[in-house]
C-alpha atoms as a PDB file:
ATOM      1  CA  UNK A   1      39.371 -10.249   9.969  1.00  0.00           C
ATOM      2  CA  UNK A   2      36.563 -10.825  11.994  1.00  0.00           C
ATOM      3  CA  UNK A   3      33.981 -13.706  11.129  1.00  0.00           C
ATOM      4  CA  UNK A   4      30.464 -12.793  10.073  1.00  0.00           C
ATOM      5  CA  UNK A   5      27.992 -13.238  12.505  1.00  0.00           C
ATOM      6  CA  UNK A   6      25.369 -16.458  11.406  1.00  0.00           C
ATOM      7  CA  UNK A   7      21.705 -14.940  10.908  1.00  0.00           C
ATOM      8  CA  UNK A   8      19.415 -17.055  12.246  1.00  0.00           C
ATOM      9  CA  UNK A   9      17.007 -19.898  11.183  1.00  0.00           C
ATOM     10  CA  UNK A  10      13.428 -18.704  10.561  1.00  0.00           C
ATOM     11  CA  UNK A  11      11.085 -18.635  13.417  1.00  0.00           C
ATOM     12  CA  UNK A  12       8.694 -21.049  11.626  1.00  0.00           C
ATOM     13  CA  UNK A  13       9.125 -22.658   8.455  1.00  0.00           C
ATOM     14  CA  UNK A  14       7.992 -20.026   5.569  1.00  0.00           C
ATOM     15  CA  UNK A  15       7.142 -20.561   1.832  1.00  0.00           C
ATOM     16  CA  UNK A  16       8.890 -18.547  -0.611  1.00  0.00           C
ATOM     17  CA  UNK A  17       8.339 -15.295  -1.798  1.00  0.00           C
ATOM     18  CA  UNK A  18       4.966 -13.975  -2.676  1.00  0.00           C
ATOM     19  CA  UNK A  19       3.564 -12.799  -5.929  1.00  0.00           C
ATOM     20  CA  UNK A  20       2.085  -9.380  -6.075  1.00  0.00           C
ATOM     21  CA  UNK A  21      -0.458  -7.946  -8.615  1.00  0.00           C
ATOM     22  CA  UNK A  22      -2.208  -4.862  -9.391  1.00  0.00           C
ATOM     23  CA  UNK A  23      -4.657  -4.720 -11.930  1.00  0.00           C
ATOM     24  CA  UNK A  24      -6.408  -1.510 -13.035  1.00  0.00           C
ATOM     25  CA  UNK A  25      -5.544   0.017  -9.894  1.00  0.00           C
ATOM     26  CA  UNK A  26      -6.511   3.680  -8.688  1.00  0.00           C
ATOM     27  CA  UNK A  27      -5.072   5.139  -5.956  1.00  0.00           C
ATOM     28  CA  UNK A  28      -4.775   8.339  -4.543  1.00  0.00           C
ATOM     29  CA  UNK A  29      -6.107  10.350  -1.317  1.00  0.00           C
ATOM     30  CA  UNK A  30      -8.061  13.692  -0.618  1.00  0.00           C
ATOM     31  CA  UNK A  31      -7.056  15.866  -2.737  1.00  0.00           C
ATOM     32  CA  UNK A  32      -7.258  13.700  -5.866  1.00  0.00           C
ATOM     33  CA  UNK A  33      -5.692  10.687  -7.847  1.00  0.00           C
ATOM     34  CA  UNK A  34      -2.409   9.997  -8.168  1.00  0.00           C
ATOM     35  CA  UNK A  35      -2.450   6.264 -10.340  1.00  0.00           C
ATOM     36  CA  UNK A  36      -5.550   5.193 -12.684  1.00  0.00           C
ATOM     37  CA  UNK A  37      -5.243   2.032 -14.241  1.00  0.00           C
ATOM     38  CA  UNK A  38      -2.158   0.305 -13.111  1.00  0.00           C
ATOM     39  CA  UNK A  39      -1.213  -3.201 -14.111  1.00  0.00           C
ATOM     40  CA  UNK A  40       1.520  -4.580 -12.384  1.00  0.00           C
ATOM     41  CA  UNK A  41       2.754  -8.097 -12.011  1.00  0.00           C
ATOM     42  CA  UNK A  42       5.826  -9.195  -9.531  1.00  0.00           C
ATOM     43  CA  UNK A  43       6.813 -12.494  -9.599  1.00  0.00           C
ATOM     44  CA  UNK A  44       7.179 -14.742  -6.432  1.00  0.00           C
ATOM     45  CA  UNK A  45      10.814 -13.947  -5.047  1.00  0.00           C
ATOM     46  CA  UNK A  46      11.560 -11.419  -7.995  1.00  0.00           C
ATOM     47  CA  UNK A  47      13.497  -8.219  -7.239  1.00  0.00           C
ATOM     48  CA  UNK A  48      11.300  -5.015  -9.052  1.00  0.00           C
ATOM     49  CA  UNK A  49      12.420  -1.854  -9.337  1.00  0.00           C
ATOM     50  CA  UNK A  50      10.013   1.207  -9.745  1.00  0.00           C
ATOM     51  CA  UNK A  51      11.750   3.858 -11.521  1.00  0.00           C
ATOM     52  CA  UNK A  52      10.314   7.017 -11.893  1.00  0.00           C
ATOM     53  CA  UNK A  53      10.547  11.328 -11.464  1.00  0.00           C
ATOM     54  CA  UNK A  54       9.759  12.648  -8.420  1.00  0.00           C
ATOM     55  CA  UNK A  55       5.955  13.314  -7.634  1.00  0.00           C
ATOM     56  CA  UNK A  56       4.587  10.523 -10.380  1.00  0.00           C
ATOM     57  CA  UNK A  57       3.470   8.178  -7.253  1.00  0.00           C
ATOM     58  CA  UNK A  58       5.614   5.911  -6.827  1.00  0.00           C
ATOM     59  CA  UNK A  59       5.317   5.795  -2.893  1.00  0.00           C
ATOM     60  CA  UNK A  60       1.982   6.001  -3.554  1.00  0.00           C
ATOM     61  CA  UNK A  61       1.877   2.401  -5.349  1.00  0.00           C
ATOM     62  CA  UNK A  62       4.503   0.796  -2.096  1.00  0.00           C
ATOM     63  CA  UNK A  63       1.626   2.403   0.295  1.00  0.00           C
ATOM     64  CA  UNK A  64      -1.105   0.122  -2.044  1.00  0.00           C
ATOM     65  CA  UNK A  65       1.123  -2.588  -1.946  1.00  0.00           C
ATOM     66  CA  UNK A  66       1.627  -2.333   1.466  1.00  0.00           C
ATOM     67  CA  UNK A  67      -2.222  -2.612   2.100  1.00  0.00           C
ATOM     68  CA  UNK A  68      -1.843   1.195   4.005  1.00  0.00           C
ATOM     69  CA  UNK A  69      -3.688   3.017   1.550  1.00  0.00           C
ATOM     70  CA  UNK A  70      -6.962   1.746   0.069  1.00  0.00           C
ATOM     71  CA  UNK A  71      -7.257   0.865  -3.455  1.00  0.00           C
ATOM     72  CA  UNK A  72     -10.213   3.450  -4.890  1.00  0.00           C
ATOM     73  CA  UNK A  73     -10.841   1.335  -8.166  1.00  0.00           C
ATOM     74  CA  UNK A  74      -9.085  -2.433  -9.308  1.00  0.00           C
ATOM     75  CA  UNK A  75      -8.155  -4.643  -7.168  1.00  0.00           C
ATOM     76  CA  UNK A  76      -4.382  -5.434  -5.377  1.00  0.00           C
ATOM     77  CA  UNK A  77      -3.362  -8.973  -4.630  1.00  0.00           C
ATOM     78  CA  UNK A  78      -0.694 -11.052  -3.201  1.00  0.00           C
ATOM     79  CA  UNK A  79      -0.999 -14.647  -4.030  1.00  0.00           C
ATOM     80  CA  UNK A  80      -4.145 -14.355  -5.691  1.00  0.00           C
ATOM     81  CA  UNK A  81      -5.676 -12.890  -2.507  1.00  0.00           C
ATOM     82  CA  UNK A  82      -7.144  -9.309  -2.142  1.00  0.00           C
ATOM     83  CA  UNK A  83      -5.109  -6.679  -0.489  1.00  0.00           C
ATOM     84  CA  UNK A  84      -7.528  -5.200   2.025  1.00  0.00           C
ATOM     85  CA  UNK A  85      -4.895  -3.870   4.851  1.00  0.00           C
ATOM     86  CA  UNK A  86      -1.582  -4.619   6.087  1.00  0.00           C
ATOM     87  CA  UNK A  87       0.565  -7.745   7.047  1.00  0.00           C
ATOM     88  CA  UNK A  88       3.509  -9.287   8.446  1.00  0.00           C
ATOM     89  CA  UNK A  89       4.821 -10.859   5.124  1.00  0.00           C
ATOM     90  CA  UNK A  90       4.465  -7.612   3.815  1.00  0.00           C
ATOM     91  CA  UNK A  91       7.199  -5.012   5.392  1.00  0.00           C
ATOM     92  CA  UNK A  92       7.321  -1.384   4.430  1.00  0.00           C
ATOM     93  CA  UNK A  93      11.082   0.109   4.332  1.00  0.00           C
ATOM     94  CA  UNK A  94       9.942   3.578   4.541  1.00  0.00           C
ATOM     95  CA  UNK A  95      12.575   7.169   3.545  1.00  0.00           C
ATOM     96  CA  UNK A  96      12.154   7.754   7.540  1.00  0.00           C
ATOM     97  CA  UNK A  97      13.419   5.403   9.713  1.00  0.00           C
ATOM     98  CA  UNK A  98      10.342   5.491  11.484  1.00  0.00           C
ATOM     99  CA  UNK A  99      12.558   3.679  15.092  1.00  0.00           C
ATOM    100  CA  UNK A 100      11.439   4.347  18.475  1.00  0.00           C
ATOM    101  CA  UNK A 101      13.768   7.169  19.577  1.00  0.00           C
ATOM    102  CA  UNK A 102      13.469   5.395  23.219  1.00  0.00           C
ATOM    103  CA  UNK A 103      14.544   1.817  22.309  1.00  0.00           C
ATOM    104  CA  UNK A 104      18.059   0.700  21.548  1.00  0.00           C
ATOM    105  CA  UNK A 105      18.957  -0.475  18.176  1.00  0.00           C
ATOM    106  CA  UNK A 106      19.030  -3.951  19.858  1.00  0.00           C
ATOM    107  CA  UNK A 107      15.027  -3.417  20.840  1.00  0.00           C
ATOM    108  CA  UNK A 108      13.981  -1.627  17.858  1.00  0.00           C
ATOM    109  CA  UNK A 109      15.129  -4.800  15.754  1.00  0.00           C
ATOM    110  CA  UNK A 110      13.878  -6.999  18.506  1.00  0.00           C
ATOM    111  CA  UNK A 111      10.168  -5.821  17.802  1.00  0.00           C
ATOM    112  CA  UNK A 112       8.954  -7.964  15.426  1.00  0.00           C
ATOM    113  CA  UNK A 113      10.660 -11.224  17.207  1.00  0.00           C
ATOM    114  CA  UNK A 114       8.548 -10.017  20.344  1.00  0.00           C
ATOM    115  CA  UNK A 115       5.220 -10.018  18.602  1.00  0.00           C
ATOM    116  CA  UNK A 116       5.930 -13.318  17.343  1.00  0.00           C
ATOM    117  CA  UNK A 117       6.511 -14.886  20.894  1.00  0.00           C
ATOM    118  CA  UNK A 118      10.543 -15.447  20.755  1.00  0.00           C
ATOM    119  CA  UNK A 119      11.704 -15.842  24.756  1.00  0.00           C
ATOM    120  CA  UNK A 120      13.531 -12.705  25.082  1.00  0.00           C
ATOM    121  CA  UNK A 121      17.334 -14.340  25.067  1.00  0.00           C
ATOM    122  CA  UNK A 122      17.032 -15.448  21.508  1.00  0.00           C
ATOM    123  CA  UNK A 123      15.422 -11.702  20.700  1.00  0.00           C
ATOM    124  CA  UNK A 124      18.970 -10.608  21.475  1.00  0.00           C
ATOM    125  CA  UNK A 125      20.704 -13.091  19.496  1.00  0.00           C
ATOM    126  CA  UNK A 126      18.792 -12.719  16.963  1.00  0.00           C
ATOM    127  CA  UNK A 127      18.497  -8.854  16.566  1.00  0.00           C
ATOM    128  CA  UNK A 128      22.436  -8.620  17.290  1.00  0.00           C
ATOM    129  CA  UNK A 129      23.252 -10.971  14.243  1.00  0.00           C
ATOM    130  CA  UNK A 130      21.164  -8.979  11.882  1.00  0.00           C
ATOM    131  CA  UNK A 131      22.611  -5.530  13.077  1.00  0.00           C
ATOM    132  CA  UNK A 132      25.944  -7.626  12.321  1.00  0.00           C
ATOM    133  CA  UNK A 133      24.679  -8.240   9.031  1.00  0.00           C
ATOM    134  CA  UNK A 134      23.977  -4.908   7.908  1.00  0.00           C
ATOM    135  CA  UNK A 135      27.543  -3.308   9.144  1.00  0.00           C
ATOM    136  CA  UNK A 136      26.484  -2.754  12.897  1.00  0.00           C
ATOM    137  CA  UNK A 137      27.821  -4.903  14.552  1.00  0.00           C
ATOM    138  CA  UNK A 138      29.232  -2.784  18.226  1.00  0.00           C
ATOM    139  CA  UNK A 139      26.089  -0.223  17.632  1.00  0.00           C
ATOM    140  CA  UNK A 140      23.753  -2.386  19.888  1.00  0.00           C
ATOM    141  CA  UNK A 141      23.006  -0.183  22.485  1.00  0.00           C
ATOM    142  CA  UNK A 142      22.793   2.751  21.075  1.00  0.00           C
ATOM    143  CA  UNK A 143      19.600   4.813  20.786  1.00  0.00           C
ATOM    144  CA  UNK A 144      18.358   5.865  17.153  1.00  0.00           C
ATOM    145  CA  UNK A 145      19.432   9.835  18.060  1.00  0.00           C
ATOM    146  CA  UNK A 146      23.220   8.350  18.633  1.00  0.00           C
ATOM    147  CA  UNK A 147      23.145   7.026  15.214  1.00  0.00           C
ATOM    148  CA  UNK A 148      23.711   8.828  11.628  1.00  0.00           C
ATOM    149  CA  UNK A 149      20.426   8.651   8.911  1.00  0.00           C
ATOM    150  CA  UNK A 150      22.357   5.805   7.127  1.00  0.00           C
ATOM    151  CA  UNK A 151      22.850   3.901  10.478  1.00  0.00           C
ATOM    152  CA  UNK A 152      19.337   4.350  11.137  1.00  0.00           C
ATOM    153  CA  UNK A 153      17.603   3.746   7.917  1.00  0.00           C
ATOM    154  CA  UNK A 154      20.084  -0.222   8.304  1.00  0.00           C
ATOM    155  CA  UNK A 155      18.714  -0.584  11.300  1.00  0.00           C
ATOM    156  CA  UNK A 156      15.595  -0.553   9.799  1.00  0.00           C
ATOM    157  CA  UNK A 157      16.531  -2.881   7.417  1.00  0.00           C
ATOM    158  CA  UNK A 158      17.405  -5.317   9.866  1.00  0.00           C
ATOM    159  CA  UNK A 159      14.182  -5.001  11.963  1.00  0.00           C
ATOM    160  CA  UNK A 160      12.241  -5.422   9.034  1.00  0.00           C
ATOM    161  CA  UNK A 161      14.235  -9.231   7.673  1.00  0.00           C
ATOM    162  CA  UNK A 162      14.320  -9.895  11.616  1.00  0.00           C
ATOM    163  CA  UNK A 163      10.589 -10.446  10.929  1.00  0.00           C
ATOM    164  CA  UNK A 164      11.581 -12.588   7.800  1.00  0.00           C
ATOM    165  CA  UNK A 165       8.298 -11.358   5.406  1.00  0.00           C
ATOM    166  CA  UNK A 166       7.393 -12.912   2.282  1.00  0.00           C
ATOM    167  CA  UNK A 167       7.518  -9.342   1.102  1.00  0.00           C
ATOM    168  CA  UNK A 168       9.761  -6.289   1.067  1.00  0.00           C
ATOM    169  CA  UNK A 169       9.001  -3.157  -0.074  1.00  0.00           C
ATOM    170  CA  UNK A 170      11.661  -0.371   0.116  1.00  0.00           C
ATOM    171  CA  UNK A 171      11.216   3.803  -0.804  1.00  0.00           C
ATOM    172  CA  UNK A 172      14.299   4.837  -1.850  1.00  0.00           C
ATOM    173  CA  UNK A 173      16.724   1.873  -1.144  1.00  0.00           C
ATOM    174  CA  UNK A 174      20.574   1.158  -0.741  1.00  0.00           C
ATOM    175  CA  UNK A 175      22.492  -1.393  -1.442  1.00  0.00           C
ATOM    176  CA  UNK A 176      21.767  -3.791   1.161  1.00  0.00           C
ATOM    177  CA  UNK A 177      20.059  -6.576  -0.536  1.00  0.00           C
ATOM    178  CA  UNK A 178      21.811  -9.753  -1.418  1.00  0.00           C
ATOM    179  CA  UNK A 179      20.927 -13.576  -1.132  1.00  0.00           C
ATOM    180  CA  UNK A 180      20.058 -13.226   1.868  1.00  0.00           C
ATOM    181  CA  UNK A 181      16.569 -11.390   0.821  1.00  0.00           C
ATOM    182  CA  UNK A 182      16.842 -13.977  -2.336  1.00  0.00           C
ATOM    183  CA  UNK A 183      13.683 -15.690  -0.695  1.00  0.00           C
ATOM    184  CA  UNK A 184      11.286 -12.797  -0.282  1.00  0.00           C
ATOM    185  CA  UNK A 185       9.699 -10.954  -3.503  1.00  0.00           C
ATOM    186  CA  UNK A 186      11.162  -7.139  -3.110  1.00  0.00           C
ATOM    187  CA  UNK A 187       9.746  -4.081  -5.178  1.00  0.00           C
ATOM    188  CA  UNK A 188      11.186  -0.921  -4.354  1.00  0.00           C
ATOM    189  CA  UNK A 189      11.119   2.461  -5.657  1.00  0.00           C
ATOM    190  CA  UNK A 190      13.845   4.575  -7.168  1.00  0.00           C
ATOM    191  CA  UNK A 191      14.782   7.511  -9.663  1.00  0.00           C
ATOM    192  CA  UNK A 192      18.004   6.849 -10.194  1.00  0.00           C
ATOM    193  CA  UNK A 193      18.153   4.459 -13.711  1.00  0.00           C
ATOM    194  CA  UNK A 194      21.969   2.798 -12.457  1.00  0.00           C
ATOM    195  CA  UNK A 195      20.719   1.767  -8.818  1.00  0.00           C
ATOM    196  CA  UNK A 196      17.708   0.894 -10.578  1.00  0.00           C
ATOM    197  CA  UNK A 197      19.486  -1.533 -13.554  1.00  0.00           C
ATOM    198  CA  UNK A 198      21.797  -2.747 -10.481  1.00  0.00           C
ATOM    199  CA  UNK A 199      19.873  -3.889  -8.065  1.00  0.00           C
ATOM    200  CA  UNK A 200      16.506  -5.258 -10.023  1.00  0.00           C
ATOM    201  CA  UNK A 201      15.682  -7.802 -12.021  1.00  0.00           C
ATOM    202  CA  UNK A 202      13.044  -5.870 -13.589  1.00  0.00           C
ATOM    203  CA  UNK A 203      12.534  -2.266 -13.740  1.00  0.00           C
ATOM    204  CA  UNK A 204       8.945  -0.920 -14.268  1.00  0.00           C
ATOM    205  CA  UNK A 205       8.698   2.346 -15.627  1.00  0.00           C
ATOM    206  CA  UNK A 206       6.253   4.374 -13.690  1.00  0.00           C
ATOM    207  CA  UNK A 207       5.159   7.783 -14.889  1.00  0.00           C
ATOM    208  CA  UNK A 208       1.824  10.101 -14.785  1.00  0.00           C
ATOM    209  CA  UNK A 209       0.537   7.509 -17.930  1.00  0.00           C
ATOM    210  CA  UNK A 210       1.042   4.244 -15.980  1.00  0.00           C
ATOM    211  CA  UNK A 211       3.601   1.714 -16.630  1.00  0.00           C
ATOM    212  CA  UNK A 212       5.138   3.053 -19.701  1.00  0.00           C
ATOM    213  CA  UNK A 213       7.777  -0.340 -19.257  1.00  0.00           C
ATOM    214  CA  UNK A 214       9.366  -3.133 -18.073  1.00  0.00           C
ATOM    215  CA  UNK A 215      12.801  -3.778 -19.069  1.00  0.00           C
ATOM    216  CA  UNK A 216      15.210  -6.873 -17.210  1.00  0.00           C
ATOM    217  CA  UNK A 217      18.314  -5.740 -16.244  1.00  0.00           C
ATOM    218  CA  UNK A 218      21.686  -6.990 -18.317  1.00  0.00           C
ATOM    219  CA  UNK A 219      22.964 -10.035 -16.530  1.00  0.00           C
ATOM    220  CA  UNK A 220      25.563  -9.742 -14.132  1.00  0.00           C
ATOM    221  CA  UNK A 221      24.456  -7.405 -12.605  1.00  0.00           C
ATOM    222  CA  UNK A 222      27.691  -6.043 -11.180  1.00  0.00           C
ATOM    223  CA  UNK A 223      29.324  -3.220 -11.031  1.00  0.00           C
ATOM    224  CA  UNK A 224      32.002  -3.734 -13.635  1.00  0.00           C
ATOM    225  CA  UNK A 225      29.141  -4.393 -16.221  1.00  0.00           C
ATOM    226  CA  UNK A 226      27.996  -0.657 -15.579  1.00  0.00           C
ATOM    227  CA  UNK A 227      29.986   0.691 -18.248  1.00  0.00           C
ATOM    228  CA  UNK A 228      28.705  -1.907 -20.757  1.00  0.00           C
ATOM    229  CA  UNK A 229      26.984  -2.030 -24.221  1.00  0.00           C
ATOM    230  CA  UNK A 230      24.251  -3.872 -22.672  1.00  0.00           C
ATOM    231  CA  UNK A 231      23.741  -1.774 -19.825  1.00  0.00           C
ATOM    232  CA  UNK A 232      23.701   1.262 -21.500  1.00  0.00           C
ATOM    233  CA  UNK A 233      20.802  -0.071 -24.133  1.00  0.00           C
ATOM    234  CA  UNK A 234      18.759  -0.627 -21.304  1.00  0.00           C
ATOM    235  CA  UNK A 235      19.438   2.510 -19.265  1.00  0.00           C
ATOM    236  CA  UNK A 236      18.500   4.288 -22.907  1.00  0.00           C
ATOM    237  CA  UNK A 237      14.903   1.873 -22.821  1.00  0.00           C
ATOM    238  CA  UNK A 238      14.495   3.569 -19.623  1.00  0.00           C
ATOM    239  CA  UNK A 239      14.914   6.666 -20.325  1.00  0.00           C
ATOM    240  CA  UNK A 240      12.702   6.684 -23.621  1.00  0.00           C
ATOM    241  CA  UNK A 241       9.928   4.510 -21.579  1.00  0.00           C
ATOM    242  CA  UNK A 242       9.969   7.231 -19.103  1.00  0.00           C
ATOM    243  CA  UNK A 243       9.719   9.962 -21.947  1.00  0.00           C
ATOM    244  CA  UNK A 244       6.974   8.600 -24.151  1.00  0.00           C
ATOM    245  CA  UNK A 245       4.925   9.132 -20.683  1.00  0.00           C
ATOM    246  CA  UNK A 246       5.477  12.572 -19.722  1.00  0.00           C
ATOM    247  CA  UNK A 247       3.435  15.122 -21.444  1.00  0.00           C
ATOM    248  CA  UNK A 248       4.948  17.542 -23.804  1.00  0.00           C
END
């Protein structure tokens, strides 16, 4: 058995994770709205899960979060401050993998090292040890077209926590977050209620009404607890808070 490679030490000492807010947020683009008068509240280092049908804007809210799409009424915050573009402690984990097809897995995880001045050696060690982390280790040097979607979306992954934000936000997930991201607040977006009771703390309830709920996942959550009474109470709370806001 081969021993796990040792991520590396922040570049700079960081705080924890931050807290997010949205209150009486619109957003939308174009061609119309898609959200009117959204609360939401994530706590510092808390894992939230957006769960939701296809199409009721749930991308929409990462983009707002993100500070990529303009808020058109309310007001977006992280730690108390307005949300008026984008950051560095807050990463985007988009569906597409969005790598530079010309850069090595090595390089496209050694991006955000580069733009915070890391001498180019400990780039290397650094992006290596996170591809490690997320089950590439030996898949260095090759380019994003080499590599299947799942490869490429973990690469991702490990570009984004190679730039250790205070802030993760993820469309569509998988099951790569452990303790690891325990020190960065992560909201991300699902429609699938077990991933969602898995992997969250939380899970808001997002539908064409708003946030119809916010129900906390059964502790452990573990896969043997799946099949449990507790589990399956709160996977019924989500599926009645997602009913009582679709239309009839």
């Amino acid at each position: 058995m081969t021993a796990r490679a040792e991520l590396p030490p922040p570049v700079t000492a960081r705080p924890g994770g931050m807290r997010l807010e949205a209150a009486d947020v619109a957003l939308g683009y174009r061609s119309g709205p898609v959200l009117t008068g959204l609360d939401l509240d994530v706590a510092a280092g808390e894992i939230l899960v957006v769960f939701g049908q296809s199409g009721c804007g749930k991308s929409t809210l990462l983009r707002g979060l993100a500070g990529l799409l303009p808020v058109a009424a309310g007001r977006i915050a992280a730690d108390g401050v307005a949300v008026t573009g984008t950051s560095p402690d807050r990463a985007v984990v988009f569906q597409d993998d969005a790598l530079l097809p010309w850069r090595s897995a090595r390089r496209n995880v050694e991006l955000p090292l580069a733009i915070r001045g890391v001498p180019r050696a400990e780039r290397a060690r650094q992006a290596d040890a996170w591809l490690a982390h997320v089950g590439l280790a030996g898949q260095e040097d090759r380019r994003p077209g080499e590599l299947s979607g799942g490869m490429r979306q973990r690469v991702q992954l490990a570009r984004v926590l190679a730039g250790r934000p205070r802030a993760i936000l993820l469309d569509e997930p998988f099951g790569a977050l452990d303790a690891r991201t325990r020190a960065a607040t992560v909201v991300f977006v699902t429609h699938d209620a077990d991933e969602a009771l898995l992997l969250g703390d939380r899970v808001a309830v997002l539908t064409s009404a708003g946030i119809t709920g916010v129900i906390p996942s059964p502790q452990p959550r573990d896969l043997a607890a799946q099949a449990g009474p507790a589990v399956r109470a709160a996977r019924g709370d989500l599926l009645a808070a997602l009913g009582s806001g679709i239309d009839d």
